[in-house]
N, C-alpha and C. Protein backbone atom coordinates (compact mmCIF):
# COMPACT_ATOMS: atom_id res chain seq x y z
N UNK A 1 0.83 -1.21 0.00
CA UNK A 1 0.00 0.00 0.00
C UNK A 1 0.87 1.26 0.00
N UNK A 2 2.17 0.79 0.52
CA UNK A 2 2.77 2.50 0.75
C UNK A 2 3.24 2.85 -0.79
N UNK A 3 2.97 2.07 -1.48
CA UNK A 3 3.54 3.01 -2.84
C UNK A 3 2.33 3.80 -3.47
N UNK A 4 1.16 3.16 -3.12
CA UNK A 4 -0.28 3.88 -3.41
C UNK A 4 -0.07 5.23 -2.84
N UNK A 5 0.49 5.60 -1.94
CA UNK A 5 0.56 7.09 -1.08
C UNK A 5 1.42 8.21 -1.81
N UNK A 6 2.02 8.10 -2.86
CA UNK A 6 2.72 8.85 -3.82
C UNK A 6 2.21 8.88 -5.50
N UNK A 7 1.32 7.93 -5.64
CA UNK A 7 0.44 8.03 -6.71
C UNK A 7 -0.44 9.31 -6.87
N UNK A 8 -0.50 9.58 -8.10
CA UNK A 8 -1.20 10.95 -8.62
C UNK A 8 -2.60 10.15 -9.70
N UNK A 9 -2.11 9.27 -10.52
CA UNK A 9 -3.02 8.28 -11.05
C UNK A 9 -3.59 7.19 -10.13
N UNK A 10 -5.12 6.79 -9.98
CA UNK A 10 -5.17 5.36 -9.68
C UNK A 10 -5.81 4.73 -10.86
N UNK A 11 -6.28 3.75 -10.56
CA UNK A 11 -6.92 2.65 -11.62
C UNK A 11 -8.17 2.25 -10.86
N UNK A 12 -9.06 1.91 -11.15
CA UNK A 12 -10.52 1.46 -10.26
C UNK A 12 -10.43 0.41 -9.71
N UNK A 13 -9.24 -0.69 -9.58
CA UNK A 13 -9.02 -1.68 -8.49
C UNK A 13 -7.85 -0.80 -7.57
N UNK A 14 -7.45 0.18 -7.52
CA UNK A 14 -6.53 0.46 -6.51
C UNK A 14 -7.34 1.30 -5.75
N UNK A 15 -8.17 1.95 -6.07
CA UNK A 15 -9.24 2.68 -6.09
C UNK A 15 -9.93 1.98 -4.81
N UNK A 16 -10.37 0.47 -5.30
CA UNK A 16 -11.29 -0.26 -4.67
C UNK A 16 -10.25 -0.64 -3.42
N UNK A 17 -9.04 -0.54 -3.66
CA UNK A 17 -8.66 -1.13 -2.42
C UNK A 17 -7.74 -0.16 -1.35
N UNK A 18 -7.78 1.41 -1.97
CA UNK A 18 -7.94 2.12 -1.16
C UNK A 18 -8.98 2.70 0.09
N UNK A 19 -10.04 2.29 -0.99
CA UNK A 19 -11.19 2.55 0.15
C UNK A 19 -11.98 1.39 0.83
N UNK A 20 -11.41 0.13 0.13
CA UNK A 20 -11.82 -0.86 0.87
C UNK A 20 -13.27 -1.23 0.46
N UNK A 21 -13.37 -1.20 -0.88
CA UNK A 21 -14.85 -1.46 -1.23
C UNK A 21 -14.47 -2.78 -2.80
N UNK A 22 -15.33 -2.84 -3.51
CA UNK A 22 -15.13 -3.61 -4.97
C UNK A 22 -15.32 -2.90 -5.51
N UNK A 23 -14.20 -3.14 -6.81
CA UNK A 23 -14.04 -2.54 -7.98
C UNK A 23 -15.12 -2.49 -8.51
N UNK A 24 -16.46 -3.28 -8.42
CA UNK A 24 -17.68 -2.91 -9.11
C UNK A 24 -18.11 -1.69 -8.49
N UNK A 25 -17.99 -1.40 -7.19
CA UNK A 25 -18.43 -0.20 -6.53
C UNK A 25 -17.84 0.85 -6.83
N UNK A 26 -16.42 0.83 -7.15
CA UNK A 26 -15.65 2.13 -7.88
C UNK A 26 -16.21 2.18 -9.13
N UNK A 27 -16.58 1.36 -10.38
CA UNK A 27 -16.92 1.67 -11.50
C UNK A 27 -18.48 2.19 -11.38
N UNK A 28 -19.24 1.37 -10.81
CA UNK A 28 -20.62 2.37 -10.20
C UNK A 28 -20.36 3.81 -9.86
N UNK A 29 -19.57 3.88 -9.17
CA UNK A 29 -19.29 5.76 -8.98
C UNK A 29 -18.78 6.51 -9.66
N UNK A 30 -17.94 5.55 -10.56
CA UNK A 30 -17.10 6.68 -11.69
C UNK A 30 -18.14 6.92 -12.40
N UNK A 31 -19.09 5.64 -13.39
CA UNK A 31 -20.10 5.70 -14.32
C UNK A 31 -21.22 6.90 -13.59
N UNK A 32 -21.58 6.87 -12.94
CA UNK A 32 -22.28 7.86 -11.99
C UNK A 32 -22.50 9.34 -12.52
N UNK A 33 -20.77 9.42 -12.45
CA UNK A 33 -20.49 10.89 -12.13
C UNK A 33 -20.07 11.35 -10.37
N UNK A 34 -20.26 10.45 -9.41
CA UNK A 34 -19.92 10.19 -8.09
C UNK A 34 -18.59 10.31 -7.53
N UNK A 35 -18.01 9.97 -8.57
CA UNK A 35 -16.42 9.43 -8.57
C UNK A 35 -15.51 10.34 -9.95
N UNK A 36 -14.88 11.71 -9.82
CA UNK A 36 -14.86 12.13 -11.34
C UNK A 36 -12.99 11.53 -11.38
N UNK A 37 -12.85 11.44 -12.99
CA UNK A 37 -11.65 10.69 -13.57
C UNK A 37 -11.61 10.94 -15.52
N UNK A 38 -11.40 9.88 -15.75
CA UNK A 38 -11.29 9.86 -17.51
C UNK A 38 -11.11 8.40 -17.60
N UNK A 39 -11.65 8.16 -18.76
CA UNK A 39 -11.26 6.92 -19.90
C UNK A 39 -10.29 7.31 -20.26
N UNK A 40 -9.33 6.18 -20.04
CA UNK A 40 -8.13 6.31 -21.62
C UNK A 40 -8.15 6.21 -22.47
N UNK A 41 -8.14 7.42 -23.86
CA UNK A 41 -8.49 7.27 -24.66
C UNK A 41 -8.59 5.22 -25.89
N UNK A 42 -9.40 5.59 -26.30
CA UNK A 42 -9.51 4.42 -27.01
C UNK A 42 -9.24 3.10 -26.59
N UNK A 43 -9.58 2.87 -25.17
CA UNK A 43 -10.21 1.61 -24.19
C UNK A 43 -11.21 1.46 -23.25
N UNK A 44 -11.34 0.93 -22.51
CA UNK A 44 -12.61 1.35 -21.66
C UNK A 44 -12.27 1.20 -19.91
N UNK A 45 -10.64 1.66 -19.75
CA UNK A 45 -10.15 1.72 -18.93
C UNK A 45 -10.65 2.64 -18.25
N UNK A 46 -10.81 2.91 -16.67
CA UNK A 46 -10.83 4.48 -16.39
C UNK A 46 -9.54 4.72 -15.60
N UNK A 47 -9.34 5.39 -15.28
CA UNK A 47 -8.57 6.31 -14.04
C UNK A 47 -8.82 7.70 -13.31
N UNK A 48 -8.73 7.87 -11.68
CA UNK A 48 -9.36 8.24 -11.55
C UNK A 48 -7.68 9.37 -10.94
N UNK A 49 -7.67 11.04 -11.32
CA UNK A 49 -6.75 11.63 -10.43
C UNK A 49 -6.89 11.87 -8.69
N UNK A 50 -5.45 11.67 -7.96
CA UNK A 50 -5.57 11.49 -6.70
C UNK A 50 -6.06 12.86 -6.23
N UNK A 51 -6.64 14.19 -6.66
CA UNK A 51 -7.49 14.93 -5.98
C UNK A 51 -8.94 14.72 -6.18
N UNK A 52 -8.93 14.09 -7.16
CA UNK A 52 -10.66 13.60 -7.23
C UNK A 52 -10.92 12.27 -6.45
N UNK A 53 -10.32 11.90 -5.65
CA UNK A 53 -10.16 10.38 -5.09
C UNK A 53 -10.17 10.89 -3.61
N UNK A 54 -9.11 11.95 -3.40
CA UNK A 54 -9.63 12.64 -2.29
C UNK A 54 -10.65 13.17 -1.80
N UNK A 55 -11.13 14.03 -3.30
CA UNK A 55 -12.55 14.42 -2.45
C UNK A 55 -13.58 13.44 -2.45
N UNK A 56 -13.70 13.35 -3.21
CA UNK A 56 -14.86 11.57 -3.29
C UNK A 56 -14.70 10.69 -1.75
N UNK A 57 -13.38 10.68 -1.11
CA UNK A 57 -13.42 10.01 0.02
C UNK A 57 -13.75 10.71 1.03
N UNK A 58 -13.41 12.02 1.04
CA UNK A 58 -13.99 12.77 2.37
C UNK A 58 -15.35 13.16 2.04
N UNK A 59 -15.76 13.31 1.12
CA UNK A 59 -17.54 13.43 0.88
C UNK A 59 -18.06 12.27 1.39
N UNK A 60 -17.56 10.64 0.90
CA UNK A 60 -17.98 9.51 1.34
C UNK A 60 -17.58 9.45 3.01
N UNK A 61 -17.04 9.99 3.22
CA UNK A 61 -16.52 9.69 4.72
C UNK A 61 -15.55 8.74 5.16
N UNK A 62 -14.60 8.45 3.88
CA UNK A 62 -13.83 7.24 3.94
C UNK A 62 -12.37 7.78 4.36
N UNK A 63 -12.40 6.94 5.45
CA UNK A 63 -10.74 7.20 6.32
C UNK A 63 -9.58 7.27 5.08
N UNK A 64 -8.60 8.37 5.41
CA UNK A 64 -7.96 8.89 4.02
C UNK A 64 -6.41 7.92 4.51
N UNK A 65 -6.65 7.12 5.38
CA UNK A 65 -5.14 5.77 5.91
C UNK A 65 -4.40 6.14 5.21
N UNK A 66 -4.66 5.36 4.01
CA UNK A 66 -4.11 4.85 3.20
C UNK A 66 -3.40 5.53 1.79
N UNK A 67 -3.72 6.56 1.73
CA UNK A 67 -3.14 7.65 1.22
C UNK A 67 -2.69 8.60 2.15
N UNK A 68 -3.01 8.83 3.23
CA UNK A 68 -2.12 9.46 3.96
C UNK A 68 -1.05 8.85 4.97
N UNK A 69 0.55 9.69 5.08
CA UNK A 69 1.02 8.52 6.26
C UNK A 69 0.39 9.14 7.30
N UNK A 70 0.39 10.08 7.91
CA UNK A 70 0.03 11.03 8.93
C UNK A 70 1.27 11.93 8.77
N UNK A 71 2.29 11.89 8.19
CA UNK A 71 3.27 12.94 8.01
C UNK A 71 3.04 13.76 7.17
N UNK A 72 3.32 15.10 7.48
CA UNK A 72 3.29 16.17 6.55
C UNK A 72 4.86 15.75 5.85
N UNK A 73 4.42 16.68 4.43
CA UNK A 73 5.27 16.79 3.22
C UNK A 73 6.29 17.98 3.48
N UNK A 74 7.64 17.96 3.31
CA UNK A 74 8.30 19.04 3.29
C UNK A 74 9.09 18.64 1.96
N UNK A 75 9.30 19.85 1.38
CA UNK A 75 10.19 20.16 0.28
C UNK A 75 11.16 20.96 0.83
N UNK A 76 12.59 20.46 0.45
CA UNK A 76 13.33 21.13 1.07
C UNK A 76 14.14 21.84 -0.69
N UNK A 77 14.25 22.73 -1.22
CA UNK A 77 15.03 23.45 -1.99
C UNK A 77 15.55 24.59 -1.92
N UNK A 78 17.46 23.74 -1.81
CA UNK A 78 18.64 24.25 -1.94
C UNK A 78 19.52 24.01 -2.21
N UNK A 79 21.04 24.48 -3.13
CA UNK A 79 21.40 24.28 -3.76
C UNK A 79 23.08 23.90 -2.41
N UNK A 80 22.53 24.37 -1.30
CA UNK A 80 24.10 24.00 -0.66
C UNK A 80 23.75 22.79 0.24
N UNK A 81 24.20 21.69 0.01
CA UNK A 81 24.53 20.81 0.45
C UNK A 81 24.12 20.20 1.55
N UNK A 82 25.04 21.11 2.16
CA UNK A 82 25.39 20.76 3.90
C UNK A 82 23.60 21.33 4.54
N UNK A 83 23.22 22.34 4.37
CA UNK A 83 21.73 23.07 4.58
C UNK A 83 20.99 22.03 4.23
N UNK A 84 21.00 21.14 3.09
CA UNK A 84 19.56 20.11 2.88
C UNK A 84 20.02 19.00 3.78
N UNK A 85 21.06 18.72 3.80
CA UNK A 85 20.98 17.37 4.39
C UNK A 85 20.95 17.77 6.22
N UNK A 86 21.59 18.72 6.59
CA UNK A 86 20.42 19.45 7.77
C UNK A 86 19.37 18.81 7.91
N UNK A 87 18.71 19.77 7.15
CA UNK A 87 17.08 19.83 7.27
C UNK A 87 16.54 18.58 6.72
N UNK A 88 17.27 17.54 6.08
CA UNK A 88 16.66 16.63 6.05
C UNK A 88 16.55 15.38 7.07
N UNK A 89 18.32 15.56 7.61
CA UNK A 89 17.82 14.91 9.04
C UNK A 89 17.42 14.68 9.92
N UNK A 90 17.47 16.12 10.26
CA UNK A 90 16.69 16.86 11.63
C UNK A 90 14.88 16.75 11.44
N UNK A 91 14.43 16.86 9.87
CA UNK A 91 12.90 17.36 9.73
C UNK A 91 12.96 15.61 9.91
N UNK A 92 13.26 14.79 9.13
CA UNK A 92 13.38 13.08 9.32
C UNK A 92 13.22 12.50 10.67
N UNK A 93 13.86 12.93 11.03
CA UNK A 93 14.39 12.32 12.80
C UNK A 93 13.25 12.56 13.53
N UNK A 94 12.95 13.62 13.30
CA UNK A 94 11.67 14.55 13.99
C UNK A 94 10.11 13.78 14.15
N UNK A 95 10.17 12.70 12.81
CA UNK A 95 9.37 11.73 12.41
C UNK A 95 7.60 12.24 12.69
N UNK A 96 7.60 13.90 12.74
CA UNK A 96 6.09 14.14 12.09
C UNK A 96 6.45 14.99 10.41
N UNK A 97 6.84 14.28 9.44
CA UNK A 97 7.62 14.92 8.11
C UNK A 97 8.43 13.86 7.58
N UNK A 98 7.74 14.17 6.28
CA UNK A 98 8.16 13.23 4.89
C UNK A 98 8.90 14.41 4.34
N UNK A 99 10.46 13.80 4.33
CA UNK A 99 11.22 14.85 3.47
C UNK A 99 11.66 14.41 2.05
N UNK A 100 11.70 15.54 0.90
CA UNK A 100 12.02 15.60 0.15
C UNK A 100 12.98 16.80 -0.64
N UNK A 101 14.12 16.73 -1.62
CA UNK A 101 14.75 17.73 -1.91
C UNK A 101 15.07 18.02 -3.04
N UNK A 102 15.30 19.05 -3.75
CA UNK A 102 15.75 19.69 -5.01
C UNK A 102 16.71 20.56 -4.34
N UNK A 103 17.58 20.73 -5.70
CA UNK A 103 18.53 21.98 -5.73
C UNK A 103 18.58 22.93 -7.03
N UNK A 104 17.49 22.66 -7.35
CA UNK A 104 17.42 23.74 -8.62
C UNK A 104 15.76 24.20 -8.33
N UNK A 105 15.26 25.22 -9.12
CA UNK A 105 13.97 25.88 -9.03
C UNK A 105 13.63 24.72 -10.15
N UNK A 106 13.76 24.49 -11.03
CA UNK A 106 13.41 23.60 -12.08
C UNK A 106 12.78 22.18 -11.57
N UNK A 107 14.14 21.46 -10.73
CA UNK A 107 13.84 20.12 -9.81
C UNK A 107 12.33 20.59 -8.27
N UNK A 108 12.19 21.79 -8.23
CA UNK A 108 11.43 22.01 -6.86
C UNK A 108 10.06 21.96 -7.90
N UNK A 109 10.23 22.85 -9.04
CA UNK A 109 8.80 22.38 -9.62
C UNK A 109 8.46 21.27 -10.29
N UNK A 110 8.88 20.21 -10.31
CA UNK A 110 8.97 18.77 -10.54
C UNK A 110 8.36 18.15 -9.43
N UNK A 111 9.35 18.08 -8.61
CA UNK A 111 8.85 17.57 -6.88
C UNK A 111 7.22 18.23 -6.61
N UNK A 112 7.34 19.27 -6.79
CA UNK A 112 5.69 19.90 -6.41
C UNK A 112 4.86 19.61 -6.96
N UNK A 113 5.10 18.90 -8.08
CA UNK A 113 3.80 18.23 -8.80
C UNK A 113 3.57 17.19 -8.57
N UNK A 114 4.57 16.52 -7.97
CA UNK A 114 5.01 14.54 -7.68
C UNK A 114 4.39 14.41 -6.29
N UNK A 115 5.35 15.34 -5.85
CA UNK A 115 5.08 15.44 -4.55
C UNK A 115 4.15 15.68 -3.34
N UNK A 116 3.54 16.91 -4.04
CA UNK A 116 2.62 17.66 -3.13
C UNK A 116 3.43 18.17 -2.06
N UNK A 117 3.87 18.60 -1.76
CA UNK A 117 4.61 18.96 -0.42
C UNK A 117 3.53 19.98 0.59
N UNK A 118 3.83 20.39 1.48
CA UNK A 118 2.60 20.36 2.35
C UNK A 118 3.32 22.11 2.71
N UNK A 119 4.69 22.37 2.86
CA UNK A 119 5.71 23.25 3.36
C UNK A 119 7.08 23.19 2.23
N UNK A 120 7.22 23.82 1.78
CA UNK A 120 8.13 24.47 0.95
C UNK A 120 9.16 24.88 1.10
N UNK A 121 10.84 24.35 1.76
CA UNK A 121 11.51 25.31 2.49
C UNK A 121 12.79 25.76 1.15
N UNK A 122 12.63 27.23 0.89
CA UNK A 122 13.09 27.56 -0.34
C UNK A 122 14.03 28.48 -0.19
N UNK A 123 15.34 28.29 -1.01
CA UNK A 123 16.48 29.34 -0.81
C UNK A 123 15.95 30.29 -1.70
N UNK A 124 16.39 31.33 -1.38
CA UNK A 124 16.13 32.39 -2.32
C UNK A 124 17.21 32.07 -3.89
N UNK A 125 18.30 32.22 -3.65
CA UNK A 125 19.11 32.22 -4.56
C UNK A 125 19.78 30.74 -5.07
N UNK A 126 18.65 30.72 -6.17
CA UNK A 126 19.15 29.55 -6.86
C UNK A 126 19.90 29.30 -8.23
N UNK A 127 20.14 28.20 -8.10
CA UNK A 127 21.56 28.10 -9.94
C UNK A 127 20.97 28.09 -10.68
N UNK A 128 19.03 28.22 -11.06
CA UNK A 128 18.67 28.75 -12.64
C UNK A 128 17.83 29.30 -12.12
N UNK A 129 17.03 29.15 -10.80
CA UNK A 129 15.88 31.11 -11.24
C UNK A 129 15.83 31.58 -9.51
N UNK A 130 15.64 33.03 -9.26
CA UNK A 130 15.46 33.18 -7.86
C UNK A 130 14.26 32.80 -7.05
N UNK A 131 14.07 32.88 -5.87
CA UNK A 131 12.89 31.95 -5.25
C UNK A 131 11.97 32.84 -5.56
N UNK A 132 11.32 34.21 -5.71
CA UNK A 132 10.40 34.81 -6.05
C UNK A 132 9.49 34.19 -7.25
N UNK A 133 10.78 33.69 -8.41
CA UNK A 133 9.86 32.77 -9.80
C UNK A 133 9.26 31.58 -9.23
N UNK A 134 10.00 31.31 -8.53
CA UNK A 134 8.96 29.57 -8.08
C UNK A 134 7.95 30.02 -7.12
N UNK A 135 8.07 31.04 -6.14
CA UNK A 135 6.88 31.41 -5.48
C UNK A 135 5.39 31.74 -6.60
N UNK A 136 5.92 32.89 -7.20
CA UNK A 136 4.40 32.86 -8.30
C UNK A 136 4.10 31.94 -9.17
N UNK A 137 5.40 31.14 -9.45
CA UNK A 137 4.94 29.88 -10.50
C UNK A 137 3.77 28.95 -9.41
N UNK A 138 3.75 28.78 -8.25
CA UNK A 138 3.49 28.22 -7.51
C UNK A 138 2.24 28.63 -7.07
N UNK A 139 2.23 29.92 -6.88
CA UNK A 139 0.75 30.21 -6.51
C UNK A 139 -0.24 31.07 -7.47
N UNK A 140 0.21 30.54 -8.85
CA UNK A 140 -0.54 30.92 -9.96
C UNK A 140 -1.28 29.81 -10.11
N UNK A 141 -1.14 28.39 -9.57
CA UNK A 141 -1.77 27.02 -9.80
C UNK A 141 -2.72 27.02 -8.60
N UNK A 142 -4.06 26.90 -9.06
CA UNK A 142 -5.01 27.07 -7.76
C UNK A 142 -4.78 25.33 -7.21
N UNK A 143 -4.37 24.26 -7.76
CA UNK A 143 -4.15 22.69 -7.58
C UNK A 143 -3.29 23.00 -5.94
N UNK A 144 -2.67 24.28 -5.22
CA UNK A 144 -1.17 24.37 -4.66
C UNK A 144 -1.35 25.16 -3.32
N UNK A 145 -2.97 25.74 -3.70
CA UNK A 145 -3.13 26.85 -2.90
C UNK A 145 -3.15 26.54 -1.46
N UNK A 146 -2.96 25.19 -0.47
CA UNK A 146 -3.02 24.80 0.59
C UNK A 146 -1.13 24.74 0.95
N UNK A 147 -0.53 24.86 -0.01
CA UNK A 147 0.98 24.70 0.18
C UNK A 147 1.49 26.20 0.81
N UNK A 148 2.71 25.60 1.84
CA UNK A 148 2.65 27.03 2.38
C UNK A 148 4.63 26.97 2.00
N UNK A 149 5.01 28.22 1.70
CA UNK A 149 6.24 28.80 1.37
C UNK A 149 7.09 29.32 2.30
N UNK A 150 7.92 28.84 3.10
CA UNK A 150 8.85 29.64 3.99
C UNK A 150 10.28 29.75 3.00
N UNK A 151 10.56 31.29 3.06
CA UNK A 151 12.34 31.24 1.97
C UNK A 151 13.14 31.78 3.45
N UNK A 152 14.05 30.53 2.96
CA UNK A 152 15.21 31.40 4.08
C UNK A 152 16.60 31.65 2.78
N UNK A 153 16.91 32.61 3.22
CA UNK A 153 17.83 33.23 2.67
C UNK A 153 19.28 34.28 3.27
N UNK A 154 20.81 34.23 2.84
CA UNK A 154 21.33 35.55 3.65
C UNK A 154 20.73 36.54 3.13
N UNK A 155 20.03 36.65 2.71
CA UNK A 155 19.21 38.16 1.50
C UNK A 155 18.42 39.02 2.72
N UNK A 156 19.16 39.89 2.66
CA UNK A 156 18.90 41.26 3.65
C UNK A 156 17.96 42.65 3.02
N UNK A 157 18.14 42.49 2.25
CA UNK A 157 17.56 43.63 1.69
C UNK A 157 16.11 43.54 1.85
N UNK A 158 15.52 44.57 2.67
CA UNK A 158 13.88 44.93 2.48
C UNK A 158 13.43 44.69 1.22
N UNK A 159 13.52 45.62 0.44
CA UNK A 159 13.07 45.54 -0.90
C UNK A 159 12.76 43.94 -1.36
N UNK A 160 13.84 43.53 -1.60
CA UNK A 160 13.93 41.91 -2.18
C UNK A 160 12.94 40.67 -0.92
N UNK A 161 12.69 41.08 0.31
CA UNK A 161 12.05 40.40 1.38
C UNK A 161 10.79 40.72 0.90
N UNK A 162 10.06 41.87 0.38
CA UNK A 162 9.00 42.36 0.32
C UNK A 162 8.68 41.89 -0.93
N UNK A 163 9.82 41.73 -1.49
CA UNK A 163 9.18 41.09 -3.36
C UNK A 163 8.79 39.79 -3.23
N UNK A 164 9.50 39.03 -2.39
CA UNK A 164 9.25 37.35 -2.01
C UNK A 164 8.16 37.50 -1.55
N UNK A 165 7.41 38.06 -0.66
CA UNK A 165 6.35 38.09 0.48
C UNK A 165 5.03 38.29 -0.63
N UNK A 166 5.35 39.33 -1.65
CA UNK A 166 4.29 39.81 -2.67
C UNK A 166 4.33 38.33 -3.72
N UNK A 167 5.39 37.65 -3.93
CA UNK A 167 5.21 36.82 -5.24
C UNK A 167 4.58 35.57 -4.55
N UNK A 168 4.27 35.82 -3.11
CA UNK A 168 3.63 34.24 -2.32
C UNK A 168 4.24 33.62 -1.12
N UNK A 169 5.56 34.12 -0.84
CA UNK A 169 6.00 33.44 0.40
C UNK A 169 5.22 33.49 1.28
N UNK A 170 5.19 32.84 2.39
CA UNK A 170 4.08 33.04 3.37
C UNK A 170 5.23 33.58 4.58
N UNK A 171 6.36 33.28 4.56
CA UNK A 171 7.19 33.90 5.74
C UNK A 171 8.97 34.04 5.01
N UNK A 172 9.28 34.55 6.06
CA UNK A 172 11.07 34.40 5.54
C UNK A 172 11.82 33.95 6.58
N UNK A 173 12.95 33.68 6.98
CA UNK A 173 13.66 33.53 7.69
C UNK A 173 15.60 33.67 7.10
N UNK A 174 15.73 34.43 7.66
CA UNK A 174 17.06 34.93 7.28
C UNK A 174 18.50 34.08 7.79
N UNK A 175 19.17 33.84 7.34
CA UNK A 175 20.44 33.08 7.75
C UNK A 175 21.08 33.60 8.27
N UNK A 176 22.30 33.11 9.06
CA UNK A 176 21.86 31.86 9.78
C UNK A 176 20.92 32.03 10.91
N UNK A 177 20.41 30.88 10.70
CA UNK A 177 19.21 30.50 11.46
C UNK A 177 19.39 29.44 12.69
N UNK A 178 18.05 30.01 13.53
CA UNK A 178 17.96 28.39 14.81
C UNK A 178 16.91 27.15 14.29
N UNK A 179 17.68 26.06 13.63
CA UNK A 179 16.90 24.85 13.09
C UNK A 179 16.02 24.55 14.08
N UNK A 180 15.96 24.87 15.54
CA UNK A 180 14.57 24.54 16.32
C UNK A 180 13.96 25.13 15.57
N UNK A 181 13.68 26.61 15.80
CA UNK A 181 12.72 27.72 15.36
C UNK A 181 12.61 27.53 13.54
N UNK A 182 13.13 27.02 12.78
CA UNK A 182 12.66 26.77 12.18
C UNK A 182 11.51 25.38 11.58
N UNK A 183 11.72 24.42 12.55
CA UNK A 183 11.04 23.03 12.42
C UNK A 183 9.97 23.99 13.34
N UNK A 184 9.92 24.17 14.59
CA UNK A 184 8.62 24.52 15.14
C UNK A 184 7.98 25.69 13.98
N UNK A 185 8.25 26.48 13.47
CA UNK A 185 7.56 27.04 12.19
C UNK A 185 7.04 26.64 11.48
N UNK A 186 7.51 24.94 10.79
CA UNK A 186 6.92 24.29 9.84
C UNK A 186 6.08 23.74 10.64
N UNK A 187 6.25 23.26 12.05
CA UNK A 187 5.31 22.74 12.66
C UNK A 187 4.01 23.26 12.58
N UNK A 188 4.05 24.36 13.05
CA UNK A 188 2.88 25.61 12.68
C UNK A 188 2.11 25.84 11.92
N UNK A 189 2.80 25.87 10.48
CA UNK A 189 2.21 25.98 9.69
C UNK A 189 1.36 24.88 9.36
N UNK A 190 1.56 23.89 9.40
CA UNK A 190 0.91 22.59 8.70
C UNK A 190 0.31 22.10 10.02
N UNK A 191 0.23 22.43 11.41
CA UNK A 191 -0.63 22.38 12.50
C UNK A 191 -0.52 20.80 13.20
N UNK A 192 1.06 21.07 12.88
CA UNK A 192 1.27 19.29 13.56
C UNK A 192 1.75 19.60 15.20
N UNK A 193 1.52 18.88 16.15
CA UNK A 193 1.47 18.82 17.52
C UNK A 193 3.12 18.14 17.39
């Protein structure tokens, strides 16, 4: 089942055995209109996308287990090294957080589509675009709008803090930083105890 939890596609038997019902009961709901998805073209396959599977289960009232671990998603994108694998041990260890990482703006909008990430932790200054482009690339997609953006950066300048904040960040945090105060932040945001 845990590879079902990173799926963006299902199929109407994974479907059925996410929610714990028969595949005749998933094709009853897709045929419906109950259940929304697509045919593949030119078979009579369906599939159904994992936000329409979501809502269909919390309308049905069906425990989301199995697509969820109970860990929130973090994206961690940055291009120095020593900073991700930080934050990837520490957010890891921490064990309320599924970590994941890029070091390019290119690889973070990849991950964000794969991924879903739940918290966003974004350098400003990256090796092909600054974090302001992935902030509006990001919250120009209404699919994203529950994702929240913290940039930490050495970037001092007002001006450039205020451009991040306008293109979508939801906070900043300036370097160097206290990795408590920053995990209890993500904590926050995504409202994990």
């Amino acid at each position: 089942m845990a590879d079902l939890r990173s799926k963006q596609v299902f199929t109407t038997g994974e479907v059925a055995q996410v929610c714990n019902v028969s595949q005749q009961t998933v094709i009853r709901c897709f045929d419906s209109g109950r259940l929304q998805g697509f045919r593949v073209p030119g078979s009579r396959f369906r599939r159904i996308p994992r936000d329409a599977l979501l809502t269909f289960m919390k309308t049905n009232q069906i425990p989301l287990d199995h697509l969820d671990s109970g860990r929130k998603r973090i994206l961690v994108v940055d291009d120095d090294e020593a900073i991700v694998e930080m934050f990837t041990e520490l957010l890891e260890r921490d064990g309320r957080f599924e970590v994941k990482t890029a070091a390019t703006g290119y690889d973070a909008g990849v991950l964000t589509e794969q991924f879903r990430p739940d918290v966003i932790l974004l350098d400003f200054k990256l090796p092909d675009v600054n974090g302001n482009v992935v902030c509006r690339t990001i919250r120009a997609n209404p699919n994203y709008e529950h994702m929240r953006i913290i940039v930490i950066s050495g970037v001092a300048d007002p001006d450039e803090i205020s451009e991040l904040m306008a293109a979508g960040a939801d906070d900043f945090i300036k370097k160097p930083f206290d990795i408590n105060a920053v995990i209890d932040r993500v904590a926050e945001m995504v409202k994990v105890a």
